[in-house]
PDB file of N, CA and C in Angstrom:
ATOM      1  N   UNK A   1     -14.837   7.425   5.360  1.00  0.00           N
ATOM      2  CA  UNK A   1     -14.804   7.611   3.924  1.00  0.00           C
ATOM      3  C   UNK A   1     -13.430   7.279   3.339  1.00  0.00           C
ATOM      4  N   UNK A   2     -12.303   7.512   4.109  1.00  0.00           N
ATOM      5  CA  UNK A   2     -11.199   7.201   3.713  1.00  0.00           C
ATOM      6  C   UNK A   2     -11.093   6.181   3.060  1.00  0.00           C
ATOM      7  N   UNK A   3     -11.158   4.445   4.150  1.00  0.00           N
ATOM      8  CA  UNK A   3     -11.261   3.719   3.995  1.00  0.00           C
ATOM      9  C   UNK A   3     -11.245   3.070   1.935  1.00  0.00           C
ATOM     10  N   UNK A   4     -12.839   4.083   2.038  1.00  0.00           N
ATOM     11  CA  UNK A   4     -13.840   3.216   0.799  1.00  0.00           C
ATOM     12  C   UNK A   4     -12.545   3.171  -0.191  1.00  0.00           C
ATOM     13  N   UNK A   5     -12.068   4.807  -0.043  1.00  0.00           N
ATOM     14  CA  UNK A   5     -11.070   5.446  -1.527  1.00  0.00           C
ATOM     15  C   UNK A   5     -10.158   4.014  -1.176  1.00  0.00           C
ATOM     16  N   UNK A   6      -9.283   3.690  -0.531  1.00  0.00           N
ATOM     17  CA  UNK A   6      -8.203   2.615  -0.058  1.00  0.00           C
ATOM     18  C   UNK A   6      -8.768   1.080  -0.711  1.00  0.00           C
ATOM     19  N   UNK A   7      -9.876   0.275  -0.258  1.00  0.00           N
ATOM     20  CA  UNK A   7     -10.466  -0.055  -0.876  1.00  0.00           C
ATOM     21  C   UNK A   7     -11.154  -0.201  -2.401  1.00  0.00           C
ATOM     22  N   UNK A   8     -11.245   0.968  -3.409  1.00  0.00           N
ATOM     23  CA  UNK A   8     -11.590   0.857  -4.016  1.00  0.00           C
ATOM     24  C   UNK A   8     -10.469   0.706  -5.094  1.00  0.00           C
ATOM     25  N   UNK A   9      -9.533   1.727  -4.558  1.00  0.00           N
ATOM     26  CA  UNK A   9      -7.480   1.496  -5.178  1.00  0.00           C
ATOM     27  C   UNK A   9      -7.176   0.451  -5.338  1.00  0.00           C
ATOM     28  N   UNK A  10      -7.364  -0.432  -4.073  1.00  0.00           N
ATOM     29  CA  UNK A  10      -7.090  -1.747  -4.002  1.00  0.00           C
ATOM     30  C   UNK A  10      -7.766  -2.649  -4.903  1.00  0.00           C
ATOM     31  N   UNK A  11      -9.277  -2.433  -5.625  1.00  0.00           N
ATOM     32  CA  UNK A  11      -9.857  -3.306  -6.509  1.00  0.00           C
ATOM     33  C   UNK A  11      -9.481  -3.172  -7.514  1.00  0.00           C
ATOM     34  N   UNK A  12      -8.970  -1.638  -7.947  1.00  0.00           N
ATOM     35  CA  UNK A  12      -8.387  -1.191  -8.829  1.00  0.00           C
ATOM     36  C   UNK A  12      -7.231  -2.203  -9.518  1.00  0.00           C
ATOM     37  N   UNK A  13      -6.266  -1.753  -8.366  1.00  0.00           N
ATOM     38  CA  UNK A  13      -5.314  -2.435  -8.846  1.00  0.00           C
ATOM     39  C   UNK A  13      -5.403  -4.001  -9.193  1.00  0.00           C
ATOM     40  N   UNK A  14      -6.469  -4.779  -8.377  1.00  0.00           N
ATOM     41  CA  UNK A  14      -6.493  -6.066  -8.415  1.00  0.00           C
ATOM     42  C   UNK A  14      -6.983  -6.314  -9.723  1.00  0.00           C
ATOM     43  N   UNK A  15      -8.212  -5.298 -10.506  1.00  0.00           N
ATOM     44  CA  UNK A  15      -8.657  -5.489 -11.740  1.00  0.00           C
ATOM     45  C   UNK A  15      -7.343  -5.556 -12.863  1.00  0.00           C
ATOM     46  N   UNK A  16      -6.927  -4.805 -12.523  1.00  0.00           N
ATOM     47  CA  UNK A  16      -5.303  -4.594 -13.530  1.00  0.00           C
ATOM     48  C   UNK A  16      -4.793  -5.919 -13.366  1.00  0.00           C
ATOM     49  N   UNK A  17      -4.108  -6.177 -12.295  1.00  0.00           N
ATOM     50  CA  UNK A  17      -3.571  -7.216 -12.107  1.00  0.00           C
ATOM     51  C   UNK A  17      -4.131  -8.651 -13.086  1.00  0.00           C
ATOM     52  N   UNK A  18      -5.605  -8.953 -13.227  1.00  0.00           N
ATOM     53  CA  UNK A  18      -6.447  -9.964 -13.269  1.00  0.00           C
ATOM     54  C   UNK A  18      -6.284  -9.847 -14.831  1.00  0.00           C
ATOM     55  N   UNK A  19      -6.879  -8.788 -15.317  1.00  0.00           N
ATOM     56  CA  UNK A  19      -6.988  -8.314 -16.832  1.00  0.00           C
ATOM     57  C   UNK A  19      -5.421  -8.256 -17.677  1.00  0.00           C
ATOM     58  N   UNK A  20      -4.800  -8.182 -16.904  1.00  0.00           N
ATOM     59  CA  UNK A  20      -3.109  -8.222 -17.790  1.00  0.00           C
ATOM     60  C   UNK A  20      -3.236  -9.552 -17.471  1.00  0.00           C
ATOM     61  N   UNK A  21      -3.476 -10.749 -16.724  1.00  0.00           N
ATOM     62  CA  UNK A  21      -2.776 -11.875 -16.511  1.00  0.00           C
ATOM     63  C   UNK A  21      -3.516 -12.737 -17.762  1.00  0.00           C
ATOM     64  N   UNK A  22      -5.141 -12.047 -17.535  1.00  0.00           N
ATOM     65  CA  UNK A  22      -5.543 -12.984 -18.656  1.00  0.00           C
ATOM     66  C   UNK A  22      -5.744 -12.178 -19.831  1.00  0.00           C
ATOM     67  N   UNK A  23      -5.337 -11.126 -20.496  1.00  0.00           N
ATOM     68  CA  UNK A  23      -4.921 -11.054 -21.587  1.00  0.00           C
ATOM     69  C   UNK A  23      -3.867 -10.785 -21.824  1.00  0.00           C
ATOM     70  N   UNK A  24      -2.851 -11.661 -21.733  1.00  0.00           N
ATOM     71  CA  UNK A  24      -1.134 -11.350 -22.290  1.00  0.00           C
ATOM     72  C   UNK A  24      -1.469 -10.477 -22.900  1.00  0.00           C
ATOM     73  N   UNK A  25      -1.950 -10.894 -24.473  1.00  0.00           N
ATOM     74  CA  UNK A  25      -1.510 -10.986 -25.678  1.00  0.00           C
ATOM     75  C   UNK A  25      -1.842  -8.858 -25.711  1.00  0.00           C
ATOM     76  N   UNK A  26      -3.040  -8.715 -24.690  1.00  0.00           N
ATOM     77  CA  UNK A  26      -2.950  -6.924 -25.079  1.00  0.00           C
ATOM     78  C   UNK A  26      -1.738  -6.403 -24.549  1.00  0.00           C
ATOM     79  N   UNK A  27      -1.245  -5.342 -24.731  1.00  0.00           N
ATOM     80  CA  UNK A  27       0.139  -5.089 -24.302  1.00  0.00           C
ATOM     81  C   UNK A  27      -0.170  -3.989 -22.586  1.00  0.00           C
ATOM     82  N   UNK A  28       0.376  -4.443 -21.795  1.00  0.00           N
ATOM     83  CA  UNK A  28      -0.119  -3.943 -20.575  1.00  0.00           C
ATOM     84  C   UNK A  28       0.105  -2.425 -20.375  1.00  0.00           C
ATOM     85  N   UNK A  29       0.610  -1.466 -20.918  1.00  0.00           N
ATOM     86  CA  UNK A  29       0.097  -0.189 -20.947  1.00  0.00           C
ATOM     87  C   UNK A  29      -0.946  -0.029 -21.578  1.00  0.00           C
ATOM     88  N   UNK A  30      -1.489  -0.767 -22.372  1.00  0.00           N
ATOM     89  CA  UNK A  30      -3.199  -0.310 -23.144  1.00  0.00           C
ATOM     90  C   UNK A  30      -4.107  -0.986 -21.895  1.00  0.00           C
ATOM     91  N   UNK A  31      -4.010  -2.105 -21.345  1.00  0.00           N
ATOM     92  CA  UNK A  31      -4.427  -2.286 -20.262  1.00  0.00           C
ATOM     93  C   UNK A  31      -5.058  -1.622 -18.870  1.00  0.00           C
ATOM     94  N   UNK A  32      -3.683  -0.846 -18.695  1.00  0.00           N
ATOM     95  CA  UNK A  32      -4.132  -0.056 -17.637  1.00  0.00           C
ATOM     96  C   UNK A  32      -4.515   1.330 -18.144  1.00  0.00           C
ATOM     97  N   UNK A  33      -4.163   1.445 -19.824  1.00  0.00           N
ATOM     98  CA  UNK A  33      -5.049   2.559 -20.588  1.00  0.00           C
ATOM     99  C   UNK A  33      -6.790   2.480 -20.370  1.00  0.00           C
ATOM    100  N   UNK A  34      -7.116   1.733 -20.665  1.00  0.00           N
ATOM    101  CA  UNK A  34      -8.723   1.224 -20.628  1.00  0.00           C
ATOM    102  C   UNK A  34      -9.304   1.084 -18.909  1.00  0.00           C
ATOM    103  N   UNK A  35      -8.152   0.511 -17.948  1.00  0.00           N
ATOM    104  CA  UNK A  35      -8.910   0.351 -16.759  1.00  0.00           C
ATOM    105  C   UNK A  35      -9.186   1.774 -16.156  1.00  0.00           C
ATOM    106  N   UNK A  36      -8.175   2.537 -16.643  1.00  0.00           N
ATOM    107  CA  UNK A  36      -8.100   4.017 -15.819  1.00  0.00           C
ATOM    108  C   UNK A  36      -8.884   4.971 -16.651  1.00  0.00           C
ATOM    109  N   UNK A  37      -9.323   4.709 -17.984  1.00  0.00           N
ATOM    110  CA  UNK A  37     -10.825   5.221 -18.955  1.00  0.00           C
ATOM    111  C   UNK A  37     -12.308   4.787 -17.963  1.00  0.00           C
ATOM    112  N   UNK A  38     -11.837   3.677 -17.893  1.00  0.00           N
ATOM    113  CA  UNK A  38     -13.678   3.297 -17.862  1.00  0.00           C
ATOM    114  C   UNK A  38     -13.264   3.755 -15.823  1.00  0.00           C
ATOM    115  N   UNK A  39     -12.258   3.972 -15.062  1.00  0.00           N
ATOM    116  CA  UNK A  39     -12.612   4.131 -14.030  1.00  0.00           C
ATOM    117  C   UNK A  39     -13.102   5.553 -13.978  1.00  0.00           C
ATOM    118  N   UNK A  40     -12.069   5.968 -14.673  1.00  0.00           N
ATOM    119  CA  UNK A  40     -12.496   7.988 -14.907  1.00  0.00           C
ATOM    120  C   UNK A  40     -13.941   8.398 -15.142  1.00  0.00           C
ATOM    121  N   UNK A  41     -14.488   7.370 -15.829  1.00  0.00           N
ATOM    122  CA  UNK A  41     -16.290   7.547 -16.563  1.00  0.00           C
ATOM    123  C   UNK A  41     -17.373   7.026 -15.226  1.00  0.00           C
ATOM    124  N   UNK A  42     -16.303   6.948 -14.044  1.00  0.00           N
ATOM    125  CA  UNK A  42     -16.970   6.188 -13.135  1.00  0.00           C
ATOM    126  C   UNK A  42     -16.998   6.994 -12.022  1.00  0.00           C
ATOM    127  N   UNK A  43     -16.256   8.161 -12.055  1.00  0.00           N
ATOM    128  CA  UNK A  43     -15.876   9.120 -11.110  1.00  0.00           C
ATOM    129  C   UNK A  43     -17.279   9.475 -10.563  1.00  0.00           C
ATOM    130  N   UNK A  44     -18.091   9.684 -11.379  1.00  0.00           N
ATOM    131  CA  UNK A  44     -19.324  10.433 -10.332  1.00  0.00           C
ATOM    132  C   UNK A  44     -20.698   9.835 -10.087  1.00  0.00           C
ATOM    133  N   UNK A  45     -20.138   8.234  -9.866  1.00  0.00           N
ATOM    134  CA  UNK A  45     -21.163   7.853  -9.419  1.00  0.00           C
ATOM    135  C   UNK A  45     -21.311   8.002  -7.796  1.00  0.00           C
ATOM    136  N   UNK A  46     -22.807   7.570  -7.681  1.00  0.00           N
ATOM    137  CA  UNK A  46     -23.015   8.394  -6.569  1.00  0.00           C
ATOM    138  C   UNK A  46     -22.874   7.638  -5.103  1.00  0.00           C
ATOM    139  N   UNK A  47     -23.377   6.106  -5.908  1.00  0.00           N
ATOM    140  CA  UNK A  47     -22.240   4.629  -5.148  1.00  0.00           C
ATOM    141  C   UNK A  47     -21.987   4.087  -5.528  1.00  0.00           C
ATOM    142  N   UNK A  48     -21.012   3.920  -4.579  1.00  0.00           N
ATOM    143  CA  UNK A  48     -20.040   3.679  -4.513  1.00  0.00           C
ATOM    144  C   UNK A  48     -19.386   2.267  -4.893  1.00  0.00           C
ATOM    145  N   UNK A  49     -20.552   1.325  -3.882  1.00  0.00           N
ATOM    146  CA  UNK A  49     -20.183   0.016  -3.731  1.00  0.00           C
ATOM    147  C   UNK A  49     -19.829  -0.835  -5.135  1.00  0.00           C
ATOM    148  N   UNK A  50     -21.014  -0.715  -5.699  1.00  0.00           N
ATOM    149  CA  UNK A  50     -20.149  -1.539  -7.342  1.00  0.00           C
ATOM    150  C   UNK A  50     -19.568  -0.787  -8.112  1.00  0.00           C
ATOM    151  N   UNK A  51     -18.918   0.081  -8.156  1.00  0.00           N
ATOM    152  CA  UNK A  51     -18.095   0.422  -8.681  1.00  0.00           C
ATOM    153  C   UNK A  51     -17.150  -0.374  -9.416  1.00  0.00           C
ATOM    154  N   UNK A  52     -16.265  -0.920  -8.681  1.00  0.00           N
ATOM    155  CA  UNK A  52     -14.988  -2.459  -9.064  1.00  0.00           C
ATOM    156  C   UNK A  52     -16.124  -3.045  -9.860  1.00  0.00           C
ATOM    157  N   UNK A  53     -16.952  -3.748  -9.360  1.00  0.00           N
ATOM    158  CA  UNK A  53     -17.621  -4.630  -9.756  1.00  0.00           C
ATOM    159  C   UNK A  53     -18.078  -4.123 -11.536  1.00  0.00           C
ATOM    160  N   UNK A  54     -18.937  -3.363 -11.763  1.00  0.00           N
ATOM    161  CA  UNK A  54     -19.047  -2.573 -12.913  1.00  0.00           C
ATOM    162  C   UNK A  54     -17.912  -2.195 -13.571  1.00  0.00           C
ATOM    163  N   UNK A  55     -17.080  -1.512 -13.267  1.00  0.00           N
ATOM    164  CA  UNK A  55     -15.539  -1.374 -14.035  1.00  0.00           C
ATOM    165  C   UNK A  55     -15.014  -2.447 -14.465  1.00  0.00           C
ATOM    166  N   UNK A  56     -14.811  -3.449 -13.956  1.00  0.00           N
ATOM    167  CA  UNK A  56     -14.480  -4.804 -14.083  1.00  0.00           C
ATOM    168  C   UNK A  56     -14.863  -5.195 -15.523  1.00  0.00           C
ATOM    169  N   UNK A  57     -16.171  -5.137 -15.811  1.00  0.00           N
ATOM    170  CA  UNK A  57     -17.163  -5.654 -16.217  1.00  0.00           C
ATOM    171  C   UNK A  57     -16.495  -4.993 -17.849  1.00  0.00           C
ATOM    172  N   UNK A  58     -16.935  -3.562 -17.817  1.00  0.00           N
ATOM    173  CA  UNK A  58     -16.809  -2.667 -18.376  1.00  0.00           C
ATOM    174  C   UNK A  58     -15.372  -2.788 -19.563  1.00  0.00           C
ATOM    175  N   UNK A  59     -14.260  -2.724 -18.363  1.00  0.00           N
ATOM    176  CA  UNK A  59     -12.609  -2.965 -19.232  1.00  0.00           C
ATOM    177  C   UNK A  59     -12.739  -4.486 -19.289  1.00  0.00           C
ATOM    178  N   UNK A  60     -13.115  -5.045 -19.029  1.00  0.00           N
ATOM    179  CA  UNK A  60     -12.535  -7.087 -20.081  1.00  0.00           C
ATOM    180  C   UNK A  60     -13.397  -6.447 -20.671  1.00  0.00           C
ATOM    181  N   UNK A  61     -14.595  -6.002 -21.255  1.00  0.00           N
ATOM    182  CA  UNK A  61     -15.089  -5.810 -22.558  1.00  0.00           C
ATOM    183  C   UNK A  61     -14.264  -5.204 -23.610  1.00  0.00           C
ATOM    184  N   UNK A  62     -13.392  -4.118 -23.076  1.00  0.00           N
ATOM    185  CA  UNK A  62     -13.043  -3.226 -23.556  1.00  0.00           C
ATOM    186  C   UNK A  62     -11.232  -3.972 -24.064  1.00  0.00           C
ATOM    187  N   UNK A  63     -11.074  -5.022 -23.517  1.00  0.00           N
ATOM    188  CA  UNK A  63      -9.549  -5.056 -23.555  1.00  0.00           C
ATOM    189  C   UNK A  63     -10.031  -6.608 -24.529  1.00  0.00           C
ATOM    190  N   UNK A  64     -10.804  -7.364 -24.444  1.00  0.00           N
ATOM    191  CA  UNK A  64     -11.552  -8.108 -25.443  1.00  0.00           C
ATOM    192  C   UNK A  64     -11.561  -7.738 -26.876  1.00  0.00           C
ATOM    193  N   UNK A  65     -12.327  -7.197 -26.921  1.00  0.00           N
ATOM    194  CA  UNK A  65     -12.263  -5.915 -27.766  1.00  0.00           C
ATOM    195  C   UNK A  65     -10.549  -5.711 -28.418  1.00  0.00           C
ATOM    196  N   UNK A  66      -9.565  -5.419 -27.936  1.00  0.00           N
ATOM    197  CA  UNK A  66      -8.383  -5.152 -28.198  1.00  0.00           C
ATOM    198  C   UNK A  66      -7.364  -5.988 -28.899  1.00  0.00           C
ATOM    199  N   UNK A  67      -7.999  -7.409 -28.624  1.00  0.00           N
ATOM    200  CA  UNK A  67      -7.481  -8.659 -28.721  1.00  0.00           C
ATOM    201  C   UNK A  67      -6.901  -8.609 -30.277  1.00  0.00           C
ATOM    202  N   UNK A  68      -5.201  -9.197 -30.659  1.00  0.00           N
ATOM    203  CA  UNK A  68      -5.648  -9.451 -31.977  1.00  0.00           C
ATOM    204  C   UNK A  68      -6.053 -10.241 -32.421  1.00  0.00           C
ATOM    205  N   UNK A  69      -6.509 -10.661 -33.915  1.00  0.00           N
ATOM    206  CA  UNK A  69      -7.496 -12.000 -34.407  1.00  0.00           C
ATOM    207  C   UNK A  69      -6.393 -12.992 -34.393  1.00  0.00           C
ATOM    208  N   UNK A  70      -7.208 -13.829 -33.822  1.00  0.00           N
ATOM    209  CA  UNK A  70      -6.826 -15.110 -34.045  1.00  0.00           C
ATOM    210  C   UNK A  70      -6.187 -15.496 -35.581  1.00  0.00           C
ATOM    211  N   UNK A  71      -4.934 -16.574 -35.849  1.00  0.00           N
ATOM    212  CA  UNK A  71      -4.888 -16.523 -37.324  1.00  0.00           C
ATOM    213  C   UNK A  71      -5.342 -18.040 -37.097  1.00  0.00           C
ATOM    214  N   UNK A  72      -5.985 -18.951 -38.168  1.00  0.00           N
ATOM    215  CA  UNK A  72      -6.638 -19.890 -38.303  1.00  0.00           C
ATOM    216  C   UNK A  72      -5.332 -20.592 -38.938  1.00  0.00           C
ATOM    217  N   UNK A  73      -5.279 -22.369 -38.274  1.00  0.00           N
ATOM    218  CA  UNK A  73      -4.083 -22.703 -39.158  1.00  0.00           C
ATOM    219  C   UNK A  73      -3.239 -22.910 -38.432  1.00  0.00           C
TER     220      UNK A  73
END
């Protein structure tokens, strides 16, 4: 069981990593604000395995979302 927790830290962090690279423009403490929200809402699932996968999913929506508008021009 250890393992999974080590593993799942590790996707963790890789999601962070991925989501700050491709959204500069959000400022990377709101970043890892949103990855560590939607992981917290994720705490009691019951598996494990997509977890990353779903979180993932979950914060680029959420950091999308954050983006400011484009100015036209």
């Amino acid at each position: 069981m250890a393992d999974k927790g080590i593993d799942e830290d590790t996707a963790f962090r890789e999601i962070l990593a991925r989501l700050s690279e491709k959204y500069p423009e959000v400022p990377p403490e709101r970043v890892t604000a949103i990855v560590d929200e939607v992981r917290a809402e994720m705490t009691t699932a019951k598996v494990r395995d997509f977890v990353p996968v779903l979180a993932e999913r979950e914060a680029k929506m959420r950091v999308k979302a954050e983006r400011p508008p484009r100015s036209e021009g």
